[in-house]
PDB file of N, CA and C in Angstrom:
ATOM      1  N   UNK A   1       0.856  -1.165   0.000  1.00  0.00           N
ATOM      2  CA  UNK A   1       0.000   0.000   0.000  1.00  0.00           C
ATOM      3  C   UNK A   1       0.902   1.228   0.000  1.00  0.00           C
ATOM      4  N   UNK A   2       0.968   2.296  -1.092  1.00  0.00           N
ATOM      5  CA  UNK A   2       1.358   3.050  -0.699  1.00  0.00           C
ATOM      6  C   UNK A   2       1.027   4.314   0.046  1.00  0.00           C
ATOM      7  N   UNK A   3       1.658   5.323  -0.123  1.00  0.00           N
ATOM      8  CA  UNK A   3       1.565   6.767   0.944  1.00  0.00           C
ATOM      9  C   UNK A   3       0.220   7.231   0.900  1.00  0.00           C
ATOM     10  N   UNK A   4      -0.069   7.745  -0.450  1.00  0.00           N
ATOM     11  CA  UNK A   4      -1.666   8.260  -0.542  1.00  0.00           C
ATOM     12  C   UNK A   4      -2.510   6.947  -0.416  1.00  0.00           C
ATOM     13  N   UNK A   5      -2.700   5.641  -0.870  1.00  0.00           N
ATOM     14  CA  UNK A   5      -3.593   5.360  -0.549  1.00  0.00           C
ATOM     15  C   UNK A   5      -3.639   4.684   1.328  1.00  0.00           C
ATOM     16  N   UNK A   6      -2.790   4.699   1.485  1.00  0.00           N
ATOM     17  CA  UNK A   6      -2.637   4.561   2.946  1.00  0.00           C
ATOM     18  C   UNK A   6      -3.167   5.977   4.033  1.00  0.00           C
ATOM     19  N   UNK A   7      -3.145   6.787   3.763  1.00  0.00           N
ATOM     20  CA  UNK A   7      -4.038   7.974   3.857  1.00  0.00           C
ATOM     21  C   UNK A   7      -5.009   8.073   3.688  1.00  0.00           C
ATOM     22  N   UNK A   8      -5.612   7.905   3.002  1.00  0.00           N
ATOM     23  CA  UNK A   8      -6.824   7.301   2.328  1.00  0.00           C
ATOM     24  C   UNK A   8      -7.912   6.643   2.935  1.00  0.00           C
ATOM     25  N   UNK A   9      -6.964   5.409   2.977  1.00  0.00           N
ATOM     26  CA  UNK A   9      -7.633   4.274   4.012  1.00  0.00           C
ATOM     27  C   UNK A   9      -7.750   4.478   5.166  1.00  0.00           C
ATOM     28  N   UNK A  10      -6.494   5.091   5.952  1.00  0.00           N
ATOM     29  CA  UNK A  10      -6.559   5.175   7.366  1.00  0.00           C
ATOM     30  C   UNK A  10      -8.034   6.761   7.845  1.00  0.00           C
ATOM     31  N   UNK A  11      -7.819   7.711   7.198  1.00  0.00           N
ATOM     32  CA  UNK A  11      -9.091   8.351   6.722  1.00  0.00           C
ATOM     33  C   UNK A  11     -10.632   7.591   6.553  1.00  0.00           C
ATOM     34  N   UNK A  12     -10.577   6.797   5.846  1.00  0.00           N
ATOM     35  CA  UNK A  12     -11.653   6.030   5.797  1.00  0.00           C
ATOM     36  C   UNK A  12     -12.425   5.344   6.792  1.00  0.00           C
ATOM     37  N   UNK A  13     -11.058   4.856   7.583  1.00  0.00           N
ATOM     38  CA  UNK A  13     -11.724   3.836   8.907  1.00  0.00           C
ATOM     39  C   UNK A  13     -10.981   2.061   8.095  1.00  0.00           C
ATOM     40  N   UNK A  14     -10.092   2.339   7.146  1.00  0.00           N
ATOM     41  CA  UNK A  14     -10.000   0.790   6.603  1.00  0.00           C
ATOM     42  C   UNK A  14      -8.848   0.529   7.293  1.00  0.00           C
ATOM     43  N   UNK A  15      -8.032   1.405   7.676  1.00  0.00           N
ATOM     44  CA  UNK A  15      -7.166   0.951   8.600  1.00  0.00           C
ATOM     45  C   UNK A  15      -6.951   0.844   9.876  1.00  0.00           C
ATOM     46  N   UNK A  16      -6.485  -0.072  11.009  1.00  0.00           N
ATOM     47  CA  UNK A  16      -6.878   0.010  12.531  1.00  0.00           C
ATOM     48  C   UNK A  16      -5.595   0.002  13.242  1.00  0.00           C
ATOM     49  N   UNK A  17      -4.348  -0.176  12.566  1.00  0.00           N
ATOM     50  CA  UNK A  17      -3.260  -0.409  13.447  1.00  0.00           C
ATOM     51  C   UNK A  17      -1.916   0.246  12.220  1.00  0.00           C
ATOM     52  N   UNK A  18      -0.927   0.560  12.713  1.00  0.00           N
ATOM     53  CA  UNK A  18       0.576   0.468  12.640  1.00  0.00           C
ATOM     54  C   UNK A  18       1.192  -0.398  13.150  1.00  0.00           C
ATOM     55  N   UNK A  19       2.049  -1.143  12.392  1.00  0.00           N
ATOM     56  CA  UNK A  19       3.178  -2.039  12.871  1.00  0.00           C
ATOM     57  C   UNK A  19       4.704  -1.873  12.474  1.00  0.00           C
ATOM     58  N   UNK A  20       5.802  -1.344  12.929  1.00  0.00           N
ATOM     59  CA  UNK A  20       7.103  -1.109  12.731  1.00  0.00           C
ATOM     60  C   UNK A  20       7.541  -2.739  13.034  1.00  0.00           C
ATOM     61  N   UNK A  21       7.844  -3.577  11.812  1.00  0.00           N
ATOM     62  CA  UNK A  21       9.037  -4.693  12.135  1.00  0.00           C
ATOM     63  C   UNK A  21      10.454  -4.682  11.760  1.00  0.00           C
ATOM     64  N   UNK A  22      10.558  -5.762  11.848  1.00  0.00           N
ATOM     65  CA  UNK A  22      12.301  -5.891  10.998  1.00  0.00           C
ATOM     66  C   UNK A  22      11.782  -6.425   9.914  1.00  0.00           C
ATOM     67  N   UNK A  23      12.653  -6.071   8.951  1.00  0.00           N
ATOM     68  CA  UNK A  23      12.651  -6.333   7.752  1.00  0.00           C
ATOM     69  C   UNK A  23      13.195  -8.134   7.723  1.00  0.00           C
ATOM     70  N   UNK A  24      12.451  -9.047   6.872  1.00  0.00           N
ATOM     71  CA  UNK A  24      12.720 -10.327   6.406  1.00  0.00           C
ATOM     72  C   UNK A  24      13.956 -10.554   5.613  1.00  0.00           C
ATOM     73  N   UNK A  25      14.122  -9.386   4.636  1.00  0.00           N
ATOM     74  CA  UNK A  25      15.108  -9.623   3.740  1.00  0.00           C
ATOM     75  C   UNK A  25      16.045  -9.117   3.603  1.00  0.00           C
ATOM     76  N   UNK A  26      15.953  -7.802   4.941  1.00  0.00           N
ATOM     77  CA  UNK A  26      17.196  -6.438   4.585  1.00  0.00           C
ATOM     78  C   UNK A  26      17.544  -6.540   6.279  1.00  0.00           C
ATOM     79  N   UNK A  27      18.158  -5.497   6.335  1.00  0.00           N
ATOM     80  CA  UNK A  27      18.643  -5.069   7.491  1.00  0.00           C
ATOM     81  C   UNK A  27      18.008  -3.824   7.857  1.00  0.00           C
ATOM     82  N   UNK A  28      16.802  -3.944   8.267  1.00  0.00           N
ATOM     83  CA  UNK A  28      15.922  -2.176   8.424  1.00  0.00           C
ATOM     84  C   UNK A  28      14.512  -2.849   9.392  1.00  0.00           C
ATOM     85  N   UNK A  29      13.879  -2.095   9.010  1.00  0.00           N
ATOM     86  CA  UNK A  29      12.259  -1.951   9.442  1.00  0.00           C
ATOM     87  C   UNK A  29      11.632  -1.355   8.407  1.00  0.00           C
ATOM     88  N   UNK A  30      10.314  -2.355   8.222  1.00  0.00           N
ATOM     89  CA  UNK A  30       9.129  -2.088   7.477  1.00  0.00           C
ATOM     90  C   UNK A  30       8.269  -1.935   8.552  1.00  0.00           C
ATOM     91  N   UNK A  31       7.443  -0.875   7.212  1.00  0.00           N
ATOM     92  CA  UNK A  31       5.728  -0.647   7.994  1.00  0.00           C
ATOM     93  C   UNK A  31       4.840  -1.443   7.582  1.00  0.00           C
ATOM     94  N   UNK A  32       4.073  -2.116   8.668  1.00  0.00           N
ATOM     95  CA  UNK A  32       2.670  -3.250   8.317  1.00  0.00           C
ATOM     96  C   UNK A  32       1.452  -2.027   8.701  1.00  0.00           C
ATOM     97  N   UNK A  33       0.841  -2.042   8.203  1.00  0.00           N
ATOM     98  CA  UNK A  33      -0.848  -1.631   8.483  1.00  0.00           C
ATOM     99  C   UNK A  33      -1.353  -2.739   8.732  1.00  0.00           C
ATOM    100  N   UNK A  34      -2.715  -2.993   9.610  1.00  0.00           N
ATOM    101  CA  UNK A  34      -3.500  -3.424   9.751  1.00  0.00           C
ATOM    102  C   UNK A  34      -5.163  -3.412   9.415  1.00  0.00           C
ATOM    103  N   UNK A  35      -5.276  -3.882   8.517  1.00  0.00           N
ATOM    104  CA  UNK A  35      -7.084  -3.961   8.021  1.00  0.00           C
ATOM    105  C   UNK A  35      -7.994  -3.955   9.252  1.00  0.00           C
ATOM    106  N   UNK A  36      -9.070  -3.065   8.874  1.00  0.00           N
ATOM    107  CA  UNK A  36     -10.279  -3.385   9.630  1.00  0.00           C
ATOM    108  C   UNK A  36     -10.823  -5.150   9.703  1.00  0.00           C
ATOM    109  N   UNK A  37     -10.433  -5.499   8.409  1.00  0.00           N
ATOM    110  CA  UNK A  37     -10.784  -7.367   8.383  1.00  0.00           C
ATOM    111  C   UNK A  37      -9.421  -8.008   8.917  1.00  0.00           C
ATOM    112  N   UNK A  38      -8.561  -7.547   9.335  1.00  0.00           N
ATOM    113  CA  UNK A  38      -7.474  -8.091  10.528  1.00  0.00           C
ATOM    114  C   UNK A  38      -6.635  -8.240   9.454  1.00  0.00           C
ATOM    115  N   UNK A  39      -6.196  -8.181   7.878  1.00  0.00           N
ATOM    116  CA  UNK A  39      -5.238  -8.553   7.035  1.00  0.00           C
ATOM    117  C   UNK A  39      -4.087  -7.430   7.343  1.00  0.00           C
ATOM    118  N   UNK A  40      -3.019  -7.998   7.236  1.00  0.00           N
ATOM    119  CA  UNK A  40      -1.076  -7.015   7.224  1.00  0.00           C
ATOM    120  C   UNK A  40      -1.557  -7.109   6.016  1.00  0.00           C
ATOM    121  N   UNK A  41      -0.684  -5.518   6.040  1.00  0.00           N
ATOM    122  CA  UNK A  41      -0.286  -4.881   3.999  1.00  0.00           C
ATOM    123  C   UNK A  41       0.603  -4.381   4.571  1.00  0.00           C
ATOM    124  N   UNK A  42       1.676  -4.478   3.823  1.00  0.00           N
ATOM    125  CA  UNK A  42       2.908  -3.507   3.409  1.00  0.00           C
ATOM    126  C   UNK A  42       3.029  -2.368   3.014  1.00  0.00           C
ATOM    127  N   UNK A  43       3.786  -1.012   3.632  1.00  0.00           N
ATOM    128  CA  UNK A  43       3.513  -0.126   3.329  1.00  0.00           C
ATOM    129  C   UNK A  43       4.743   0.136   1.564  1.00  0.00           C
ATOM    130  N   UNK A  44       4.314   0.134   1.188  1.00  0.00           N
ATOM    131  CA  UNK A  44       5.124   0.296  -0.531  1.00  0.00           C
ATOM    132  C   UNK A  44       5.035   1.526  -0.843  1.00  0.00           C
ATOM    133  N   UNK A  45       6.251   1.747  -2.349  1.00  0.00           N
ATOM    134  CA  UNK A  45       6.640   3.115  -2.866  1.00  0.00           C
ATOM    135  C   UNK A  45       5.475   2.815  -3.533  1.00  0.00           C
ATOM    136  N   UNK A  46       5.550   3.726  -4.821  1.00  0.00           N
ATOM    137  CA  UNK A  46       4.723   3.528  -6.087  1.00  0.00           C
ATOM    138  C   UNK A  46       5.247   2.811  -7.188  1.00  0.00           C
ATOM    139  N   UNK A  47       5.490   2.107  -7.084  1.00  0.00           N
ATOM    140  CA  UNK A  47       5.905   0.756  -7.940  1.00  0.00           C
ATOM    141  C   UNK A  47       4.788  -0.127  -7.256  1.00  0.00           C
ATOM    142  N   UNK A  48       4.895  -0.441  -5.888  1.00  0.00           N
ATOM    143  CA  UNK A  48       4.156  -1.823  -5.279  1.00  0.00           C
ATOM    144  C   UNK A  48       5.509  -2.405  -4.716  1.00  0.00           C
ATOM    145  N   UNK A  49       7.194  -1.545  -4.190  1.00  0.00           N
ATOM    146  CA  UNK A  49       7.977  -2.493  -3.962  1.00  0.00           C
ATOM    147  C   UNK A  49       8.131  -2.073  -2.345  1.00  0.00           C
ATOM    148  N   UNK A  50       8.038  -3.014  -1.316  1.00  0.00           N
ATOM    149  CA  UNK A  50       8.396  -3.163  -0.195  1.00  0.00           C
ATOM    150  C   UNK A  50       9.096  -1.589   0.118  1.00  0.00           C
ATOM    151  N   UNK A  51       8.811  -0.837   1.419  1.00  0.00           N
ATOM    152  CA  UNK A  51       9.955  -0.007   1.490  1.00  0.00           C
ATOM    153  C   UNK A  51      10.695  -0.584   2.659  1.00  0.00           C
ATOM    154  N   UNK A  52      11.850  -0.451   2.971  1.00  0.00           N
ATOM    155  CA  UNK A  52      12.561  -0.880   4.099  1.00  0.00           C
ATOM    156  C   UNK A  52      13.503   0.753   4.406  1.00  0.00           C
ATOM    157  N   UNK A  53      13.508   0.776   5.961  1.00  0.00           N
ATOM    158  CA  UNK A  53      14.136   1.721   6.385  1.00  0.00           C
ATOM    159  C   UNK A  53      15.351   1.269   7.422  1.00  0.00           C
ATOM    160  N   UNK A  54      16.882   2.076   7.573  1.00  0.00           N
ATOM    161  CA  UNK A  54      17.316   1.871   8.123  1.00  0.00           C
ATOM    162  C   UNK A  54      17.321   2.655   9.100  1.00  0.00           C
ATOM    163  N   UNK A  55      16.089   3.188   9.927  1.00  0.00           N
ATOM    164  CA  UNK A  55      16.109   4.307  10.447  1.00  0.00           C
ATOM    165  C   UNK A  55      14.994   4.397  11.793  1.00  0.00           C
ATOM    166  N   UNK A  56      14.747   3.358  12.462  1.00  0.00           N
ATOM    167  CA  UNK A  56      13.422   3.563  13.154  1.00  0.00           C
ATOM    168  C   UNK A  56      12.972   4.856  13.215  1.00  0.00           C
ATOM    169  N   UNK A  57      13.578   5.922  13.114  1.00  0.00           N
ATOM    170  CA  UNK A  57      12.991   7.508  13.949  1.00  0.00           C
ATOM    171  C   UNK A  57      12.246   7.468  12.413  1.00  0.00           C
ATOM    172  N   UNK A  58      13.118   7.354  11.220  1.00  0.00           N
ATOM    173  CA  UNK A  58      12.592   7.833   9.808  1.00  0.00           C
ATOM    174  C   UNK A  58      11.199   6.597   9.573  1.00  0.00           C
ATOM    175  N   UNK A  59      11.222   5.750  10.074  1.00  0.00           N
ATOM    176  CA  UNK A  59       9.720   5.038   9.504  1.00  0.00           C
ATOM    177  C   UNK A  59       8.802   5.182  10.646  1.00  0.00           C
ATOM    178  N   UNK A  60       9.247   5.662  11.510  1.00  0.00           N
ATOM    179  CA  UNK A  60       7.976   5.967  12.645  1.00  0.00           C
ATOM    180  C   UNK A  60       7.371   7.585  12.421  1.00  0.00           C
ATOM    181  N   UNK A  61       8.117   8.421  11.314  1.00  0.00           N
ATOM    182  CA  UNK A  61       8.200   9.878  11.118  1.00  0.00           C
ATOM    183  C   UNK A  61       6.761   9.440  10.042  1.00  0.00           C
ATOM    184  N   UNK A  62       7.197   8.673   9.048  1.00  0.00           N
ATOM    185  CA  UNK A  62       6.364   8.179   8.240  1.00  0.00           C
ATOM    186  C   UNK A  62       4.943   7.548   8.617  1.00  0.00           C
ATOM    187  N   UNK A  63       4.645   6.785   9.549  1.00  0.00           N
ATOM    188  CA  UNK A  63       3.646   6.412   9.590  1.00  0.00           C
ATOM    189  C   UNK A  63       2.649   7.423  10.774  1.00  0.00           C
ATOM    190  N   UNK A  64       3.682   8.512  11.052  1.00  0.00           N
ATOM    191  CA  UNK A  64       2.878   9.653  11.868  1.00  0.00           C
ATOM    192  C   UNK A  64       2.605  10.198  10.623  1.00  0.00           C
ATOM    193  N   UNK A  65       3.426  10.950   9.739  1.00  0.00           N
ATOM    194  CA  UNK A  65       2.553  11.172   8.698  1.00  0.00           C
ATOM    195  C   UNK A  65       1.640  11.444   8.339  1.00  0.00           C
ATOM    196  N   UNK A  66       1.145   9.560   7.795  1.00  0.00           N
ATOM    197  CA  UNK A  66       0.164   9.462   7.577  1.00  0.00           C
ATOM    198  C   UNK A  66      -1.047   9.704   8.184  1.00  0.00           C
ATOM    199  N   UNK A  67      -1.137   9.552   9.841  1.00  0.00           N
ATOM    200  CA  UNK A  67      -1.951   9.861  10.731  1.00  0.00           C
ATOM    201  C   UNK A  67      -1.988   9.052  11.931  1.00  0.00           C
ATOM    202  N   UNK A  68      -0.983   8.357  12.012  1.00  0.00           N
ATOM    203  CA  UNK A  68      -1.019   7.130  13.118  1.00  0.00           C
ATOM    204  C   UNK A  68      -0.495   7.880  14.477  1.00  0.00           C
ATOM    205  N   UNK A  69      -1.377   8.108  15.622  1.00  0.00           N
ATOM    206  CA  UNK A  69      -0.851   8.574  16.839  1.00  0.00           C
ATOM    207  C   UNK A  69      -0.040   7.633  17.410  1.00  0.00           C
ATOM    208  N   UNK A  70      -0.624   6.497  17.405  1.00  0.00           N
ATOM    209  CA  UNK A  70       0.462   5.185  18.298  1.00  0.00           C
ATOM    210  C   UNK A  70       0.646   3.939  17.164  1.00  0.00           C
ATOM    211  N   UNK A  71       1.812   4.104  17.311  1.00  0.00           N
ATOM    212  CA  UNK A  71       2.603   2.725  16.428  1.00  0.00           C
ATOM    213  C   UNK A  71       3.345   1.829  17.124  1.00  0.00           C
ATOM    214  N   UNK A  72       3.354   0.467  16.536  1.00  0.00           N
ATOM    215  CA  UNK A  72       3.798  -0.381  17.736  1.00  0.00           C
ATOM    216  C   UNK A  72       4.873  -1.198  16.557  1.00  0.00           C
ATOM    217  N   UNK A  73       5.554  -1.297  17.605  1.00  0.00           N
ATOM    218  CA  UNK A  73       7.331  -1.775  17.363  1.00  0.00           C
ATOM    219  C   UNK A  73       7.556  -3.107  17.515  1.00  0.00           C
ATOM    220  N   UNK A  74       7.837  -3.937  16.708  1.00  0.00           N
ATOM    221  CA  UNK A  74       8.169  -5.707  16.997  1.00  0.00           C
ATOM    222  C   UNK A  74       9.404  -5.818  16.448  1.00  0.00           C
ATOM    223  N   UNK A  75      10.447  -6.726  17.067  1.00  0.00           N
ATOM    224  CA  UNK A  75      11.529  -6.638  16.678  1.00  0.00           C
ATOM    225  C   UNK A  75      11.713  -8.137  16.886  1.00  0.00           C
ATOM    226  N   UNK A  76      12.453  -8.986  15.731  1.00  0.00           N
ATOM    227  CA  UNK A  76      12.543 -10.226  15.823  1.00  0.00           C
ATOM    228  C   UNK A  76      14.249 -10.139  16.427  1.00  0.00           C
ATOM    229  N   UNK A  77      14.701  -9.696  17.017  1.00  0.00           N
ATOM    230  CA  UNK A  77      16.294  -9.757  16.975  1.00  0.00           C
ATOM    231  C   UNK A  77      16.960 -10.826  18.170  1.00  0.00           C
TER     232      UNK A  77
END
């Protein structure tokens, strides 16, 4: 999902949560959203490609952004 339509959605009521993880394939943190129907989406550029950050302050900057007051942090490490 990217920036605007993640705005969008979370506007709407289609989104219910933020999730900051570690990234599967990189060395960073991705953003998960959470669906009102309980499904994770990925927050993506405009391509549709994964973003990964090496930056917790910079992807938690991001999903305030969008509109998220509280975001929650999982870290597989």
């Amino acid at each position: 999902m990217d920036h605007d339509t993640a705005i969008q959605a979370l506007a709407g009521g289609d989104l219910v949560e933020a999730e900051i993880a570690t990234a599967a394939d990189a060395n960073g943190w991705v953003l998960l959203f959470t669906t009102r129907s309980g499904e994770q989406v990925t927050y993506t550029d405009h391509t549709g490609t994964e973003k990964v950050y090496h930056d917790l302050d910079q992807v938690t900057d991001v999903a305030r952004e969008i509109g998220f007051d509280s975001i929650r942090v999982h870290e597989d490490f």
